[in-house]
N, C-alpha and C. Protein backbone atom coordinates (compact mmCIF):
# COMPACT_ATOMS: atom_id res chain seq x y z
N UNK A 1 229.74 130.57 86.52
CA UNK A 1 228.46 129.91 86.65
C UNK A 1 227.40 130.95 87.01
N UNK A 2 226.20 130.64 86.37
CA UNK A 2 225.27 131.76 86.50
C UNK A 2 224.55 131.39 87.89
N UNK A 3 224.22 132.33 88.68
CA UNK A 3 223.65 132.05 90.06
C UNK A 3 222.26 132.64 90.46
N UNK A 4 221.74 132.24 90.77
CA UNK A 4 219.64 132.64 91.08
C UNK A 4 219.63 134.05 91.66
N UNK A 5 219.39 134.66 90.30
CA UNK A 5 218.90 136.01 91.15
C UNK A 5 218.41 136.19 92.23
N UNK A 6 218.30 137.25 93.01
CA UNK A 6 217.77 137.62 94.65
C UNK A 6 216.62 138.72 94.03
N UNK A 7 215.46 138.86 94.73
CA UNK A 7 214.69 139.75 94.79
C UNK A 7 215.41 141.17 94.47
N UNK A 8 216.21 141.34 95.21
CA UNK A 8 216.89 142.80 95.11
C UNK A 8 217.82 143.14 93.41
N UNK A 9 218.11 141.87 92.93
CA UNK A 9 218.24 141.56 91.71
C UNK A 9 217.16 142.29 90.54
N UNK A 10 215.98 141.66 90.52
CA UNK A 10 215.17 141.63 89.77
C UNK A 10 214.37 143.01 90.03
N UNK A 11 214.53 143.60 91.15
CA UNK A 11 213.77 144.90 91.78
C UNK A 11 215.20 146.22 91.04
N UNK A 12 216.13 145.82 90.75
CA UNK A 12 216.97 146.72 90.04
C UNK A 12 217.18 146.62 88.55
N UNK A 13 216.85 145.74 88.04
CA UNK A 13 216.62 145.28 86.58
C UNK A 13 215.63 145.84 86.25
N UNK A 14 214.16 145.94 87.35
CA UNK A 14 212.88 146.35 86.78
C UNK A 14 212.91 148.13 87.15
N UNK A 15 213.80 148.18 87.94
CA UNK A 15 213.29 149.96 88.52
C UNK A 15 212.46 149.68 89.65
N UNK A 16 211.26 149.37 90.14
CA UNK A 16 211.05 149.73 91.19
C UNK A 16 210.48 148.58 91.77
N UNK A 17 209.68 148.51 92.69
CA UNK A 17 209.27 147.08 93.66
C UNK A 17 207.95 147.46 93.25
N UNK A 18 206.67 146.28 92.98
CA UNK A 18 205.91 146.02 93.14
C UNK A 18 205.09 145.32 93.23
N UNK A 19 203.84 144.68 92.91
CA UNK A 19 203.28 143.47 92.99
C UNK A 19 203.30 142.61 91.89
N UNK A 20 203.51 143.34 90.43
CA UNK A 20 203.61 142.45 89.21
C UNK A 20 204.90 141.94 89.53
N UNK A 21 205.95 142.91 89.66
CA UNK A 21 207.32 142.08 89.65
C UNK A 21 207.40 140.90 90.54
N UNK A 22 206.50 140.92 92.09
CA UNK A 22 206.72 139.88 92.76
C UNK A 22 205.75 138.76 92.14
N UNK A 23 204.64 138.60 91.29
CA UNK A 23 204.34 137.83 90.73
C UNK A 23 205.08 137.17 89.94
N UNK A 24 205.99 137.70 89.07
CA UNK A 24 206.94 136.98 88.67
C UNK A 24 208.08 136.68 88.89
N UNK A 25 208.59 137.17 90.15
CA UNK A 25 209.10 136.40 91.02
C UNK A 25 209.39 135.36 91.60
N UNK A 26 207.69 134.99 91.92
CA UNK A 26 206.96 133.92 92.23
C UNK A 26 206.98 132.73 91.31
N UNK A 27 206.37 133.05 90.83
CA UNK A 27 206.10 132.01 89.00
C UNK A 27 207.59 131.26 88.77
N UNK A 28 208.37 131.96 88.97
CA UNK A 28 209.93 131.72 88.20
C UNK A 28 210.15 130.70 89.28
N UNK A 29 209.90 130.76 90.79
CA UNK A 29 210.37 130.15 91.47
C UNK A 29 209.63 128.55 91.37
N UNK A 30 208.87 128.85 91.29
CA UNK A 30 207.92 127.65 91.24
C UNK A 30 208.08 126.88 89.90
N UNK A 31 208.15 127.91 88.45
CA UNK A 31 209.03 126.71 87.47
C UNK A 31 209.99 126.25 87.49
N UNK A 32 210.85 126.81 88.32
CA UNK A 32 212.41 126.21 88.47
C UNK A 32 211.87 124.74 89.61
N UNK A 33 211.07 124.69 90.47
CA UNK A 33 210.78 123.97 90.93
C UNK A 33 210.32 122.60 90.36
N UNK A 34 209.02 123.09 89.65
CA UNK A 34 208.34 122.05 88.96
C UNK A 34 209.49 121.75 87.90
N UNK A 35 210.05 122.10 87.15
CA UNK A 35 210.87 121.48 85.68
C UNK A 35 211.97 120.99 85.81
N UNK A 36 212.39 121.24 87.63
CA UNK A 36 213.78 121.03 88.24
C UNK A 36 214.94 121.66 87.23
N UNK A 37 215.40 122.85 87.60
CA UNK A 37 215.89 123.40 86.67
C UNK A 37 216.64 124.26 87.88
N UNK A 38 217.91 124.15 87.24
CA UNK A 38 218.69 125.30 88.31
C UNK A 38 218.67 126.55 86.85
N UNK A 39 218.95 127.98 88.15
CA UNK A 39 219.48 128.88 87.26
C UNK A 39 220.54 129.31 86.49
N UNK A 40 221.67 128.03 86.93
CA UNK A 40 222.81 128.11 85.83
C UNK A 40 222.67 127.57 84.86
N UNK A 41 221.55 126.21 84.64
CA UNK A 41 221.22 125.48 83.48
C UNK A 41 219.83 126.27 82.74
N UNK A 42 219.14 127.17 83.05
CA UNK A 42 217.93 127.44 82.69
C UNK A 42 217.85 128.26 81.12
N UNK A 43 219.00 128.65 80.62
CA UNK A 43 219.41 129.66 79.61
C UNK A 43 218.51 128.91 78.05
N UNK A 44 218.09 127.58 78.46
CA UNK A 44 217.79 126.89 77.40
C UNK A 44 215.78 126.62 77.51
N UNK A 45 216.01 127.68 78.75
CA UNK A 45 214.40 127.14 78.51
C UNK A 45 213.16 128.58 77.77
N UNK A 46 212.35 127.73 77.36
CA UNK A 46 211.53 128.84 76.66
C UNK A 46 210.10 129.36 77.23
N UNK A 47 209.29 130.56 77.32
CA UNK A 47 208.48 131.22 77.77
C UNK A 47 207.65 131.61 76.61
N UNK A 48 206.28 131.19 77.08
CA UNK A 48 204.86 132.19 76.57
C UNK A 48 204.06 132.94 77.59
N UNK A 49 204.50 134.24 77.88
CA UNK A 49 203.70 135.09 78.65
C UNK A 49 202.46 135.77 78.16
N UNK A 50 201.29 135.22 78.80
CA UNK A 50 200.29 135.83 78.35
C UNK A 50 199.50 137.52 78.87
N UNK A 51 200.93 137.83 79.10
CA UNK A 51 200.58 138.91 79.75
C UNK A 51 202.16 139.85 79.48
N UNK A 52 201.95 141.33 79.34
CA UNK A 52 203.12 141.89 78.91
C UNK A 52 203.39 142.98 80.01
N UNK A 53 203.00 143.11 81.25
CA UNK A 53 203.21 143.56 82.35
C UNK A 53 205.12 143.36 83.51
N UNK A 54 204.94 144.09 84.50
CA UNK A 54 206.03 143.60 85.39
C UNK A 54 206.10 142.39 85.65
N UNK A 55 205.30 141.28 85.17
CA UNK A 55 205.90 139.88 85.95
C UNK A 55 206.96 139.55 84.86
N UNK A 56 206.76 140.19 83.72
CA UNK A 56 207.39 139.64 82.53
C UNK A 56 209.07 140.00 82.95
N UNK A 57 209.43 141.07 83.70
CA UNK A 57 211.04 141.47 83.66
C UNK A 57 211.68 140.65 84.52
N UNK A 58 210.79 139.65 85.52
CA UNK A 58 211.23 138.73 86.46
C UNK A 58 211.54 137.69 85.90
N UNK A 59 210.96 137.15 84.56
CA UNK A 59 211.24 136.03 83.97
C UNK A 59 212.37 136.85 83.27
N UNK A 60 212.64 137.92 82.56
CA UNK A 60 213.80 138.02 81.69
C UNK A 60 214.92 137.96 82.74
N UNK A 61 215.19 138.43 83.34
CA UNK A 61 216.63 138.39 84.20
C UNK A 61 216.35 137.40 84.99
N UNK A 62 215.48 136.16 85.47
CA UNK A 62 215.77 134.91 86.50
C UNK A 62 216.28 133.75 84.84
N UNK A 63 215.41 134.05 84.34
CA UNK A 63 215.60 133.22 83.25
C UNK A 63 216.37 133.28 81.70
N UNK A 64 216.87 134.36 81.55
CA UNK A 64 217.16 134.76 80.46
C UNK A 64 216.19 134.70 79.62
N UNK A 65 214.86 134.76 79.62
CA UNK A 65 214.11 134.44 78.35
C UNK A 65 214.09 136.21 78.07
N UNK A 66 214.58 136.29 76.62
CA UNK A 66 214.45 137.48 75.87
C UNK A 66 213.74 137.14 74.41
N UNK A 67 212.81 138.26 74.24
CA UNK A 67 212.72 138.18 72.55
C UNK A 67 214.02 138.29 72.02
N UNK A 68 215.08 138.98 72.26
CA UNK A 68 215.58 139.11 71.43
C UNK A 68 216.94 137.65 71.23
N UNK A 69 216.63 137.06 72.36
CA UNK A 69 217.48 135.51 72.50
C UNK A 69 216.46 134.52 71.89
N UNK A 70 215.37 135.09 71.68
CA UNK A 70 214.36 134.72 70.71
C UNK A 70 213.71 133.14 72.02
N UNK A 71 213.48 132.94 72.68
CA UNK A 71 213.00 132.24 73.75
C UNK A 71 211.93 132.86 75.01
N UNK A 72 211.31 133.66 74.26
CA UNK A 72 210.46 134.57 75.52
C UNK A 72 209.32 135.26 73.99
N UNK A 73 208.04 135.03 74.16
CA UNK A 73 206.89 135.58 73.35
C UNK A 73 205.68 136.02 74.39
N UNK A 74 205.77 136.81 73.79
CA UNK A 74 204.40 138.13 74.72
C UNK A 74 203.19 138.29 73.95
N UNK A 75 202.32 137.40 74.37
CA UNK A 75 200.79 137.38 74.09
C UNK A 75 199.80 137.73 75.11
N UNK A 76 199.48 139.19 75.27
CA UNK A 76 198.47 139.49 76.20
C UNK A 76 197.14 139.14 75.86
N UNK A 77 196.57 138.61 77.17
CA UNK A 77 194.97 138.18 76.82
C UNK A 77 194.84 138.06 78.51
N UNK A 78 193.45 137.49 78.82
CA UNK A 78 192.69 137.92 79.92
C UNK A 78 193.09 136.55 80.23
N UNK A 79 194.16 135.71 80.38
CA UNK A 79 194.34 134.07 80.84
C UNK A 79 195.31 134.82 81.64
N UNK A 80 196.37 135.04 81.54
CA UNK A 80 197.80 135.86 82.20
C UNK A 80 198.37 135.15 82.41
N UNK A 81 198.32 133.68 81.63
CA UNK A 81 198.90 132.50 82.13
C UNK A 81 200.61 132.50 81.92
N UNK A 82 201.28 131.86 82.24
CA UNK A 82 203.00 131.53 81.98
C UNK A 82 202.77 130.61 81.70
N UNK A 83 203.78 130.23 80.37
CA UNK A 83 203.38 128.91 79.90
C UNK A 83 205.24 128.93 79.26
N UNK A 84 206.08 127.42 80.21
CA UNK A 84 207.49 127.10 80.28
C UNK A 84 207.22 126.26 79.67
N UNK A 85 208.50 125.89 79.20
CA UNK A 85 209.43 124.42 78.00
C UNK A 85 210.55 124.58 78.32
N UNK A 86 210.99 122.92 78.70
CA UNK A 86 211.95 123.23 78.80
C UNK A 86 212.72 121.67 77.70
N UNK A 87 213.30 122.25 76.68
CA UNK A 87 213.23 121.42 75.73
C UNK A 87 214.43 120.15 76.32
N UNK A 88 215.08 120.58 77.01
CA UNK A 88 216.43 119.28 77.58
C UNK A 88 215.06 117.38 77.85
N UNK A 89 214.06 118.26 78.43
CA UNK A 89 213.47 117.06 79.28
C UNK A 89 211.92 117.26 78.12
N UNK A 90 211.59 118.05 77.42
CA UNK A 90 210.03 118.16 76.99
C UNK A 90 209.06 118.47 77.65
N UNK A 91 209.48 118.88 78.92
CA UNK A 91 208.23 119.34 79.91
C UNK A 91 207.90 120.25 79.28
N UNK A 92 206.68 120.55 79.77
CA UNK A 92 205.90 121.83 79.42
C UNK A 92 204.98 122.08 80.57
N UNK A 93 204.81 123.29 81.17
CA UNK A 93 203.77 123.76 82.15
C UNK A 93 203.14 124.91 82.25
N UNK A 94 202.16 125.10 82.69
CA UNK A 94 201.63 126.50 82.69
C UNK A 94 201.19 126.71 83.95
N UNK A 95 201.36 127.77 84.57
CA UNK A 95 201.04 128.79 85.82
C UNK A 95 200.13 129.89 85.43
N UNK A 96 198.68 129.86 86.13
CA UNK A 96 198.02 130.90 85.61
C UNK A 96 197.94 131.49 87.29
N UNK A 97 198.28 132.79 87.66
CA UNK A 97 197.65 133.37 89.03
C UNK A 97 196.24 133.16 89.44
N UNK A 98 196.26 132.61 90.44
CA UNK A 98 194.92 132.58 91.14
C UNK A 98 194.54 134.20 91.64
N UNK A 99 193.08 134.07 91.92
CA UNK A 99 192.46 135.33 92.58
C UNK A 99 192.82 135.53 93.73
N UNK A 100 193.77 136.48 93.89
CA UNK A 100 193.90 137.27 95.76
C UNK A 100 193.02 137.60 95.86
N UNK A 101 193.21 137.88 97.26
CA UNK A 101 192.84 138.96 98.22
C UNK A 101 193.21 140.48 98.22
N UNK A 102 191.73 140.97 98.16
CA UNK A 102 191.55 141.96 97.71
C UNK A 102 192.43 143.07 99.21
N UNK A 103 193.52 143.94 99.03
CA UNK A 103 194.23 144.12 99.60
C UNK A 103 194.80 146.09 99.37
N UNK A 104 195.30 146.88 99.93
CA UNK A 104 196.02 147.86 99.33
C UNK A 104 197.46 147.60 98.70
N UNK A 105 197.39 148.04 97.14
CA UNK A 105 198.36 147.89 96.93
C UNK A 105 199.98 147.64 97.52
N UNK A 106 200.08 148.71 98.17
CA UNK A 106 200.96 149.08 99.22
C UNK A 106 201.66 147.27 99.74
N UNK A 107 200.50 146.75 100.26
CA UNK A 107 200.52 145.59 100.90
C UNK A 107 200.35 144.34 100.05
N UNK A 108 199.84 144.63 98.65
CA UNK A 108 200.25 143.34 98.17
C UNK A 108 201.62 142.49 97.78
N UNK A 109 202.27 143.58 97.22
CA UNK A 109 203.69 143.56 97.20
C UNK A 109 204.21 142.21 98.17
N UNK A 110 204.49 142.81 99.71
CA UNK A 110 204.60 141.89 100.89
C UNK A 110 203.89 140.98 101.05
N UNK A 111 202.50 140.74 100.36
CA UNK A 111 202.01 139.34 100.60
C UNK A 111 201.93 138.41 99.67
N UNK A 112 202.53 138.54 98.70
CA UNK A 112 202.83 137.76 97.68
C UNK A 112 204.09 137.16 97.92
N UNK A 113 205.27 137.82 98.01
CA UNK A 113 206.44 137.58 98.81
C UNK A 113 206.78 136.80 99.73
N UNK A 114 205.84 136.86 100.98
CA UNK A 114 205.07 135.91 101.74
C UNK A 114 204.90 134.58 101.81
N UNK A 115 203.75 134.78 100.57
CA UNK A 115 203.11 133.64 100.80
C UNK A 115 203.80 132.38 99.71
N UNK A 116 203.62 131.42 99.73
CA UNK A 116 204.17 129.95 98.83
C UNK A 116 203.53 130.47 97.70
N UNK A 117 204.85 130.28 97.08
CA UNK A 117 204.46 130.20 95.44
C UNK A 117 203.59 129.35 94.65
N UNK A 118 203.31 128.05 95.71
CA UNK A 118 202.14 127.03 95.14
C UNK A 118 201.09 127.23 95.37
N UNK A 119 200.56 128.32 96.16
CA UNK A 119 199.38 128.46 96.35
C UNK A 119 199.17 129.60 95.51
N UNK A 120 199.89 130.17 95.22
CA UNK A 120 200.11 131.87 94.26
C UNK A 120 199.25 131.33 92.98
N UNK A 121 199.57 130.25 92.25
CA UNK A 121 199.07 129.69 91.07
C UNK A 121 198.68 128.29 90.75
N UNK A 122 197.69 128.16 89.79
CA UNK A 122 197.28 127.07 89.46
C UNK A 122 198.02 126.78 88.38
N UNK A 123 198.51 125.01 88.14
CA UNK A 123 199.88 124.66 87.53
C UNK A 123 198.52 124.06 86.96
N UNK A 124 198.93 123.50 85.30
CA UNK A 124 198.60 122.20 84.47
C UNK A 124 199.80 122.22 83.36
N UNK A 125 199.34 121.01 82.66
CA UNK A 125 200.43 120.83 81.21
C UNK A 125 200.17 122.28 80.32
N UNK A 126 200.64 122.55 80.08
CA UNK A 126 200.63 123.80 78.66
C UNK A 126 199.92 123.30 77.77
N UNK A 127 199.61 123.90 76.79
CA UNK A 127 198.61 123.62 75.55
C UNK A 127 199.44 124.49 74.67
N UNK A 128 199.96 124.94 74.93
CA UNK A 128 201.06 126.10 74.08
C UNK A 128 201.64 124.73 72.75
N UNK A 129 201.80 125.05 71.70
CA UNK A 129 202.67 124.48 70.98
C UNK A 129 203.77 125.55 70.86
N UNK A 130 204.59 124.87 71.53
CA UNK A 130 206.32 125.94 71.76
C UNK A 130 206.63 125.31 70.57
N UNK A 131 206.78 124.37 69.36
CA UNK A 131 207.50 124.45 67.81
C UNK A 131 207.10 125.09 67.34
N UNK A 132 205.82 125.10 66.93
CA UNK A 132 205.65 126.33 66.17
C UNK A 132 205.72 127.75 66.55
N UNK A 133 205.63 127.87 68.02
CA UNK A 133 205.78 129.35 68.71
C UNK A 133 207.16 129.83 68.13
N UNK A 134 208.32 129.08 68.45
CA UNK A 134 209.70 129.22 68.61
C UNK A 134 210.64 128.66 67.38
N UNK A 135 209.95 127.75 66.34
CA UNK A 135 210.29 127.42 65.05
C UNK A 135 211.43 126.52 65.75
N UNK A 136 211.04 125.64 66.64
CA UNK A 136 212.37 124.52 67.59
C UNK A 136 211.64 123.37 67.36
């Protein structure tokens, strides 16, 4: 049975610790939340990252979403939104990061980590069409 990665997980998958990776950290935790989704059942759900940065390696190893498992698409643009499906139930949601606090790097890391993942981002329905994204 597949079991929920740990921070220390996803910080060795990516190479090093920083604030993108804990953004997606974050995000992952909070869709597993909202779509109620454990990480042994999650292998079936699909991702539009609008952003092709470190949050993205937190969703590949919490979630399995890979291009090449063909369930993970990388569209950078100035939204940076995450946008989940999870086709078992038809949900769909999107997480876009809210504006921090302006901080030293050093220290954002730890306050993202920190702080609740519900306040980290603003949730709505997706607008994504995942059939035609994913040909599902």
């Amino acid at each position: 049975m597949k079991t929920k990665p740990v921070w220390d997980d996803c910080v060795k998958f990516h190479g090093h610790e920083c604030g993108g990776l804990a953004i997606g950290y974050q995000v992952c935790e909070y869709a597993a939340e909202l779509l109620d989704i454990t990480y042994a059942d999650c292998d079936s759900l699909f991702c539009v990252a609008e952003l092709s940065s470190c949050p993205v390696d937190a969703v590949r190893l919490m979630f399995g979403c890979t291009e090449e498992n063909k369930n993970l698409i990388i569209k950078p643009n100035d939204r940076r939104a995450f946008h989940f499906y999870n086709p078992a139930t038809g949900e769909k949601i999107q997480l876009t990061p809210k504006e921090y606090p302006e901080m030293p790097r050093e220290k954002m890391k730890e306050w993202l980590m920190q702080t609740n993942y519900r306040q980290l981002f603003d949730r709505a329905e997706s607008d994504c069409d995942f059939s035609s994204e994913f040909d599902i």
